[in-house]
Protein backbone atom coordinates (compact mmCIF):
# COMPACT_ATOMS: atom_id res chain seq x y z
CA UNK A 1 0.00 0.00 0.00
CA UNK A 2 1.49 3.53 -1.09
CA UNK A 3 2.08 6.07 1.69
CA UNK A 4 1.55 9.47 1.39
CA UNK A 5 -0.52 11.70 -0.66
CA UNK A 6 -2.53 10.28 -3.63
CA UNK A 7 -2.36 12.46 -6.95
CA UNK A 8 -5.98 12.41 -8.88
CA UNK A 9 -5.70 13.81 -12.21
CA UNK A 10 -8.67 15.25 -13.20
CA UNK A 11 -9.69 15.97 -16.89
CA UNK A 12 -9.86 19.54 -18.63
CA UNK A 13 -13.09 20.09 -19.09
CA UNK A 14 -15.66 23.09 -17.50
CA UNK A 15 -17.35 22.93 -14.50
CA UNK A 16 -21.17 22.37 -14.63
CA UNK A 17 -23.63 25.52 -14.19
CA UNK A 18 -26.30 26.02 -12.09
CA UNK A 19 -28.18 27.87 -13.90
CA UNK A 20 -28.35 24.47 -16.53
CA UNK A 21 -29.81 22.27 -14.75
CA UNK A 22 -33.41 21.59 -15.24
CA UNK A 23 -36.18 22.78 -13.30
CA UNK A 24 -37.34 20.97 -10.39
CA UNK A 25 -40.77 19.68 -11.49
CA UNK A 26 -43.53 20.71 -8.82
CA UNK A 27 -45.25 17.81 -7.74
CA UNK A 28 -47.52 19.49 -5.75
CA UNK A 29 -49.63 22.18 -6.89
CA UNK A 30 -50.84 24.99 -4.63
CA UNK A 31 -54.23 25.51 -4.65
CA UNK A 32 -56.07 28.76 -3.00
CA UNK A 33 -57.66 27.79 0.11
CA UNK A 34 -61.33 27.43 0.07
CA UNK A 35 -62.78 27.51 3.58
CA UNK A 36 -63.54 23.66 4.35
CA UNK A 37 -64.07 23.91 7.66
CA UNK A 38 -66.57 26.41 6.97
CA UNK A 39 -68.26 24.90 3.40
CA UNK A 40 -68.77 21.56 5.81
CA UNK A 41 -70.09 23.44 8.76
CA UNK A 42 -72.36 24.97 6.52
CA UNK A 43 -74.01 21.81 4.72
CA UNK A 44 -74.04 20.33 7.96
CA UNK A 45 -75.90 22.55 9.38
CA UNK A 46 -78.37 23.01 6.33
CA UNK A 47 -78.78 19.74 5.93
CA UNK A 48 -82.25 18.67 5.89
CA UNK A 49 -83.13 15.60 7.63
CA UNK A 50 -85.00 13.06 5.72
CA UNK A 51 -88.47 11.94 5.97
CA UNK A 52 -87.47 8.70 6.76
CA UNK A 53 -84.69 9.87 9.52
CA UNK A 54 -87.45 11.96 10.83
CA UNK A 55 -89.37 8.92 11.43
CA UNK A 56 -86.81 6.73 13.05
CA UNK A 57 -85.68 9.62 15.33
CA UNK A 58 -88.93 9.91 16.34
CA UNK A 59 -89.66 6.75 17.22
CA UNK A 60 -86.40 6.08 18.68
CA UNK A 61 -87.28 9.02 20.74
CA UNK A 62 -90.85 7.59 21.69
CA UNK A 63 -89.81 4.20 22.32
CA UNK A 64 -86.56 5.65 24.57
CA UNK A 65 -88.76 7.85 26.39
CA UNK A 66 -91.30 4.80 27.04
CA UNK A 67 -88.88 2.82 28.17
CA UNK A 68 -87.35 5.52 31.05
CA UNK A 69 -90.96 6.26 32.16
CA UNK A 70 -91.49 2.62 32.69
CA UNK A 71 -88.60 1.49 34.25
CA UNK A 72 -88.54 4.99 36.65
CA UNK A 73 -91.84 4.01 37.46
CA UNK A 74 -91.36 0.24 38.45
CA UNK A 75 -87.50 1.85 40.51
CA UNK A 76 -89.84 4.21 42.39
CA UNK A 77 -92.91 1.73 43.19
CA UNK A 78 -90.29 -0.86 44.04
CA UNK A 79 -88.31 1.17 46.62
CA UNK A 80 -91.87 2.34 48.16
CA UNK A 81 -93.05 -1.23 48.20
CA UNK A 82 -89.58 -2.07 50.41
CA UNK A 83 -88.55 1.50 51.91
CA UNK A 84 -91.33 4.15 51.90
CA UNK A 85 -89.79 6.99 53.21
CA UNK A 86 -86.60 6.62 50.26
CA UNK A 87 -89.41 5.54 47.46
CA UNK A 88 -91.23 8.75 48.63
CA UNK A 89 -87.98 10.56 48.10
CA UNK A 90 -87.27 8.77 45.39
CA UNK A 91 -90.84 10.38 43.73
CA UNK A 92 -90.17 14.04 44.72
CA UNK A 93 -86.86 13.91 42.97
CA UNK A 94 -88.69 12.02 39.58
CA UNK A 95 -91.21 15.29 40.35
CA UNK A 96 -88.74 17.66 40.49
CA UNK A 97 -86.93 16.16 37.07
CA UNK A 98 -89.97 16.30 35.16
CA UNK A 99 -90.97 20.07 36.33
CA UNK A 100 -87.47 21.05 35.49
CA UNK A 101 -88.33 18.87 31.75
CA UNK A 102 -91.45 20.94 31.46
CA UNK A 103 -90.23 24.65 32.61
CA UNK A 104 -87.64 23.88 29.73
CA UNK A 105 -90.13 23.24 27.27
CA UNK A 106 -91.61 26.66 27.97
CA UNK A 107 -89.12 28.16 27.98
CA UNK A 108 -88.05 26.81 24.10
CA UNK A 109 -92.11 27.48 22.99
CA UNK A 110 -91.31 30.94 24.09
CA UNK A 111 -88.49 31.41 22.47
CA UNK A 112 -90.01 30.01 19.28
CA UNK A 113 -92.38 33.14 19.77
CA UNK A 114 -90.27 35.70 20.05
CA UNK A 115 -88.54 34.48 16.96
CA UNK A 116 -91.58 34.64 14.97
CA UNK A 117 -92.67 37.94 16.34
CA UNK A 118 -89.90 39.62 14.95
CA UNK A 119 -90.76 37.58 11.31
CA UNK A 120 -94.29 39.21 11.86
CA UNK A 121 -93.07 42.13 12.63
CA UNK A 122 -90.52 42.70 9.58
CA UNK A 123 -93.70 40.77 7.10
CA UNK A 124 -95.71 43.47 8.66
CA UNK A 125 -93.56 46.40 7.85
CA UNK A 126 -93.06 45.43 4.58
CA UNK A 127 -96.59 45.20 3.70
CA UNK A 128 -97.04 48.62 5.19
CA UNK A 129 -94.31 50.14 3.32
CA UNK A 130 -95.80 48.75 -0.13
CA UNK A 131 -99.22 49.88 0.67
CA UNK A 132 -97.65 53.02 1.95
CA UNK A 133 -100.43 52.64 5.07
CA UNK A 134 -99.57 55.00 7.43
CA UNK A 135 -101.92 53.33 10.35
CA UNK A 136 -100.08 49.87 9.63
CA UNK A 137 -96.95 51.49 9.86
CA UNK A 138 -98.23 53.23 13.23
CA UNK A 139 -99.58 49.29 14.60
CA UNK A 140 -95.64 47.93 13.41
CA UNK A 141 -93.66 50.79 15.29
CA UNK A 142 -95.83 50.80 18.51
CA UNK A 143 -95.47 46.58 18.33
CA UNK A 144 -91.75 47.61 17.60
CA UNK A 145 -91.19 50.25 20.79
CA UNK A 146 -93.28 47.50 22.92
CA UNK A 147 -90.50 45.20 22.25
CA UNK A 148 -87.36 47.48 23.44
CA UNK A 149 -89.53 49.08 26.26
CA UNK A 150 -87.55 47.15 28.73
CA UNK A 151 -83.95 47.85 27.66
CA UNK A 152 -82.25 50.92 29.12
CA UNK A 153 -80.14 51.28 26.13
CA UNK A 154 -82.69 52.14 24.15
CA UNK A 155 -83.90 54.44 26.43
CA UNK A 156 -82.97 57.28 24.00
CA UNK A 157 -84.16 56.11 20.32
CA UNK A 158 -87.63 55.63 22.05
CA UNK A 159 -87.66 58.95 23.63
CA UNK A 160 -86.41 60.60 20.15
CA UNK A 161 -89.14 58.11 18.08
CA UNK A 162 -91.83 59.54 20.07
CA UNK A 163 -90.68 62.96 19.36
CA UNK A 164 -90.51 62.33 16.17
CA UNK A 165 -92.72 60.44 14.67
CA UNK A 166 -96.07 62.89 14.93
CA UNK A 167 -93.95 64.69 12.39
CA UNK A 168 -93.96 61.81 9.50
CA UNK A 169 -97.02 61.74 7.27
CA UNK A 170 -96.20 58.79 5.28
CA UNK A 171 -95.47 55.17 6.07
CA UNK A 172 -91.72 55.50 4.98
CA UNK A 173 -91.24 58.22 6.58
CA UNK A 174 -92.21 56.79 10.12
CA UNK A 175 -90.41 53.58 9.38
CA UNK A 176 -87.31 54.81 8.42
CA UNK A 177 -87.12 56.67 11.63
CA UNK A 178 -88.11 53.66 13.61
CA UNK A 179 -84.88 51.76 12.03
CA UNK A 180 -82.75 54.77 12.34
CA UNK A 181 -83.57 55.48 15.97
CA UNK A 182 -84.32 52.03 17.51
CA UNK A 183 -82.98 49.40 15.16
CA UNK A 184 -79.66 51.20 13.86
CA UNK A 185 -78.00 51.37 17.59
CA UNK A 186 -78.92 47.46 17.42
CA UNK A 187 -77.29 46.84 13.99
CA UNK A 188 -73.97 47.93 15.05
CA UNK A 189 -74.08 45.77 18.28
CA UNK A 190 -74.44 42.66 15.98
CA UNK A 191 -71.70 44.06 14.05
CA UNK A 192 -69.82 43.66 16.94
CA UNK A 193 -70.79 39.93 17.11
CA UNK A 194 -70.16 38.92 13.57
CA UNK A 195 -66.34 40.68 14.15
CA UNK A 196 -65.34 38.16 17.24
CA UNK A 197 -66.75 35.17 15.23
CA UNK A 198 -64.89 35.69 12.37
CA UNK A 199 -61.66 36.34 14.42
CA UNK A 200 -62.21 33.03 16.57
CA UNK A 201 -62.70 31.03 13.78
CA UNK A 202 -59.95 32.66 11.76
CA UNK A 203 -57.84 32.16 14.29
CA UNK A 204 -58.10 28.35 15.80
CA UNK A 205 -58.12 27.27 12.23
CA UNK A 206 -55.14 28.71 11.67
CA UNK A 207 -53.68 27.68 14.61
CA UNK A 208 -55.31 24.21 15.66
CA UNK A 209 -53.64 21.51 13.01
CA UNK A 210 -56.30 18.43 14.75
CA UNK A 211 -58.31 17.18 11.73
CA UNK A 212 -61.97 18.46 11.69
CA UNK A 213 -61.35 20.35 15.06
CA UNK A 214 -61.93 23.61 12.49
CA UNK A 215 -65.22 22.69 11.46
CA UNK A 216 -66.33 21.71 14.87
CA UNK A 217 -65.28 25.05 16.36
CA UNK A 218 -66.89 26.62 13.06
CA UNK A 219 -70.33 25.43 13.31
CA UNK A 220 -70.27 26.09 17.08
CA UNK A 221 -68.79 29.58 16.98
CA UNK A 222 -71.61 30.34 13.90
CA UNK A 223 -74.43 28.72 15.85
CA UNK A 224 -73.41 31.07 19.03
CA UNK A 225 -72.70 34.34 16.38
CA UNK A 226 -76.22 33.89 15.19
CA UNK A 227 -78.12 33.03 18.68
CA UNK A 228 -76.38 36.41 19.74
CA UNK A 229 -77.46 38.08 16.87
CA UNK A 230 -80.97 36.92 17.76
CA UNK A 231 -80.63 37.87 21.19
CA UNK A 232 -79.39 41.44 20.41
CA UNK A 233 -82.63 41.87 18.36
CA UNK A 234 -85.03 40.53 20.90
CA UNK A 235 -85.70 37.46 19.74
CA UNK A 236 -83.56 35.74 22.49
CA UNK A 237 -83.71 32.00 21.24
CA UNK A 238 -83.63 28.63 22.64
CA UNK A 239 -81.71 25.78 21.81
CA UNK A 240 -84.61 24.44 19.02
CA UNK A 241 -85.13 28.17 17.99
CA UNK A 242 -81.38 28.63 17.26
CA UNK A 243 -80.80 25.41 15.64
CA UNK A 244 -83.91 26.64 13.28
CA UNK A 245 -82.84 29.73 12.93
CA UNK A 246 -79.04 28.58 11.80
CA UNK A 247 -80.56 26.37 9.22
CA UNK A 248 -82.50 28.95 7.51
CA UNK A 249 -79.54 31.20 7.37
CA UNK A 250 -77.15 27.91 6.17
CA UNK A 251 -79.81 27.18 3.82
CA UNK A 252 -79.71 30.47 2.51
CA UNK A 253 -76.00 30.56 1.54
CA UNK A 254 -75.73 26.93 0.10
CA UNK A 255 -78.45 27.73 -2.05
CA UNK A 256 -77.40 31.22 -3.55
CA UNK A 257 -73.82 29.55 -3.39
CA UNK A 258 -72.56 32.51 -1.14
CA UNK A 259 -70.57 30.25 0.55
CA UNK A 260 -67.40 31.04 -1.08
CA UNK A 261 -65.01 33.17 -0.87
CA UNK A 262 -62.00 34.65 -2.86
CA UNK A 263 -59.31 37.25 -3.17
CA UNK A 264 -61.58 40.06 -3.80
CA UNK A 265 -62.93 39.29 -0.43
CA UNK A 266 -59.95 39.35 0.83
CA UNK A 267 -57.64 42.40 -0.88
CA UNK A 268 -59.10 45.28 1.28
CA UNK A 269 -57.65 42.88 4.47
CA UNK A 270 -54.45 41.97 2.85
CA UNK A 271 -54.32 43.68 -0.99
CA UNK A 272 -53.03 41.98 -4.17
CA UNK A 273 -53.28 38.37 -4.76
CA UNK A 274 -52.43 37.27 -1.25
CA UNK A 275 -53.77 33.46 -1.11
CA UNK A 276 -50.81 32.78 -3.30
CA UNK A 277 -48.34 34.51 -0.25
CA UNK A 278 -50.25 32.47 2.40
CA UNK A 279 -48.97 29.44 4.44
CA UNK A 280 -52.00 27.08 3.73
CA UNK A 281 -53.16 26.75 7.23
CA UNK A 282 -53.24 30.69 7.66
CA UNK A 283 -54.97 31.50 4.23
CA UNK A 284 -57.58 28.79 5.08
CA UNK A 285 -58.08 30.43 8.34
CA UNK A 286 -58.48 34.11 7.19
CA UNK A 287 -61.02 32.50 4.36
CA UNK A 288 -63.29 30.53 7.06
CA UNK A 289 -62.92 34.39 9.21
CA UNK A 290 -64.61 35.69 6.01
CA UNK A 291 -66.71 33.28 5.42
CA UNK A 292 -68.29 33.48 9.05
CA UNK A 293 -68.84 36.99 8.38
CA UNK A 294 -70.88 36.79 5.28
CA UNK A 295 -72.86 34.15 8.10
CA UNK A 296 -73.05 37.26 10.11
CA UNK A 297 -74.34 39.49 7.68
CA UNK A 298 -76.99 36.93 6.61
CA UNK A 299 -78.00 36.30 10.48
CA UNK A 300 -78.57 40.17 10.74
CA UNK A 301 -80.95 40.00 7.65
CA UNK A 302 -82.97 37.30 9.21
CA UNK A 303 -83.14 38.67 12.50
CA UNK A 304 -83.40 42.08 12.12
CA UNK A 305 -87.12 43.14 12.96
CA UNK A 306 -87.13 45.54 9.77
CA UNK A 307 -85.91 45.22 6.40
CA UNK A 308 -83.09 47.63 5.76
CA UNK A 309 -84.72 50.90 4.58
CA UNK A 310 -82.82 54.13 5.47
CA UNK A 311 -80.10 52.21 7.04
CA UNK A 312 -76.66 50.94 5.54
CA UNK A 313 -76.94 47.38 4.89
CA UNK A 314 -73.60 45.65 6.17
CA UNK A 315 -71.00 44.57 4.14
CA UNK A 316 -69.49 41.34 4.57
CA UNK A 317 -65.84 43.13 3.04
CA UNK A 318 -66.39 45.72 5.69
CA UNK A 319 -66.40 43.27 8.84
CA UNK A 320 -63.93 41.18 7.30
CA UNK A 321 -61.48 43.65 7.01
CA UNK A 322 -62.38 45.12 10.49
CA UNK A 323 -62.29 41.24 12.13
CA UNK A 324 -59.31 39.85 10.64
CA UNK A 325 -56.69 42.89 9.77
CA UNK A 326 -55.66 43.06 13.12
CA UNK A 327 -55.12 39.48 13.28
CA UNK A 328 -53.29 39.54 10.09
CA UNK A 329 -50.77 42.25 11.17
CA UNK A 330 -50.25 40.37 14.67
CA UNK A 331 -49.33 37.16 12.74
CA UNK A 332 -47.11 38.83 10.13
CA UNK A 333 -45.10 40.70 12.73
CA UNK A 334 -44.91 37.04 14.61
């Protein structure tokens, strides 16, 4: 074996360029994110059950609640049969569950009612307006002041209505100060609501990698954007009256295909093409933000006791770019 240094002779001949070699081929192709979480919180939630799962829910239901009643009743008569005093306990407490069952169910049929006074009341006022009938339109404000007379925060638009409204001598006239003056403070409070939605929901799916966690904390943060919604306009609904109402707004947007979104959504938030400049997560997140807020602005619609009139209709842009360019400057400078 040779010691020392080996000489390797090495032909003349140029070095290979960079700039020669061949492109690396992209294998994977970026597409724009779409807003899954929220496109499958949406059909879930507009999803209409089936006649035929409406019939075995309900008489799974029956048959579960026959068989609880039953065996409750033979526990109770069985423990009074061996031990009246706990049997006799044992009933109060089976009274006190089904009381607490039945003040429930109230309290959902009354929520179902204040839900559908505000539909009367906006199917009302827009028969009035058409008609231009100035006594309707009196009936539909009075109904309306009725239903804010217990809120101190609207305290002022009723005294100013009442000021006001001898003055108006037409139908629109008296309506469009009844939305300026009682319903306008309102729409601005729900504004409010549809901006924290879209920033939760922008911001766990961007941050939260768990498969479907997204769409479960989409649907959830929609279904308590819209009860809110509800509640700021007085309707104030129950579980059943929410779930109802969510569905008619879902329905909605699957069916005028509003639930998309692109970058023209987007470009008064971010400006340009910016889905292309987007890790995926954190474009998918900023397009399920947006997409909660065109929710929003369809919640308002529905539950907003008079059509808009006078007042500026929200823009779904608008919130967007007040909900989410925060966010997007916090994560940028991150």
């Amino acid at each position: 074996m040779a010691k020392g240094p080996v000489l390797i002779e090495i032909e003349d001949e140029p070095a290979p360029k960079v700039a020669d070699a061949p492109p690396v081929p992209d294998t994977v192709p970026l597409v724009a994110p779409r807003g899954e979480a929220m496109q499958m919180a949406a059909r879930v939630a507009a999803r209409k059950p089936s006649r035929l799962g409406r019939l075995f829910w309900g008489l799974g239901g029956a048959l579960l609640t026959a068989v609880l009643s039953a065996a409750a009743w033979d526990f109770v008569t069985g423990w009074i049969a061996r031990a009246p005093l706990v049997g006799w306990a044992f009933s109060g407490l089976m009274a006190a569950f089904v009381l607490t069952l039945l003040i429930v169910a109230l309290r959902e049929l009354a929520a179902l009612r204040r839900l559908t006074r505000l539909d009367g009341l906006r199917h009302d006022a827009a028969q009035a307006l058409e008609q231009n009938d100035l006594p309707a339109a009196r009936a539909v404000v009075d109904r309306l002041d009725a239903l804010y007379r217990a809120r101190p925060e609207a305290e002022w638009g009723r005294a100013r209505l009442a000021e006001l409204r001898g003055d108006q001598m037409d139908a629109e006239g008296l309506l469009a100060l009844a939305e300026d003056t009682l319903v306008g403070p309102l729409d601005r409070a729900a504004e409010r609501e549809v901006e924290a939605a879209a920033r939760q929901v922008a911001t766990v799916t961007a941050l939260v990698p768990l498969a479907l966690a997204d769409v479960v904390v989409a649907l959830t943060a929609n279904l308590r954007m819209i009860r809110r919604i509800a509640e700021v306009y007085g309707g104030r609904g129950g579980v059943v009256g929410s779930w109802r109402l969510t569905r008619a707004v879902m329905a909605h947007l699957v069916a005028t295909g509003a639930v998309a979104v692109g970058d023209d959504m987007l470009e008064p938030v971010l400006g340009g093409s910016i889905l292309g400049k987007l890790s995926r997560r954190f474009g998918e997140g900023l397009v399920n933000g947006a997409l909660t807020a065109r929710v929003g602005v369809a919640a308002i619609e529905v539950c907003r006791p008079l059509a808009f009139q006078a007042g500026e209709r929200p823009k779904a842009r608008r919130l967007v770019k007040q909900a989410l360019s925060g966010l997007f400057q916090t994560q940028r400078s991150t």
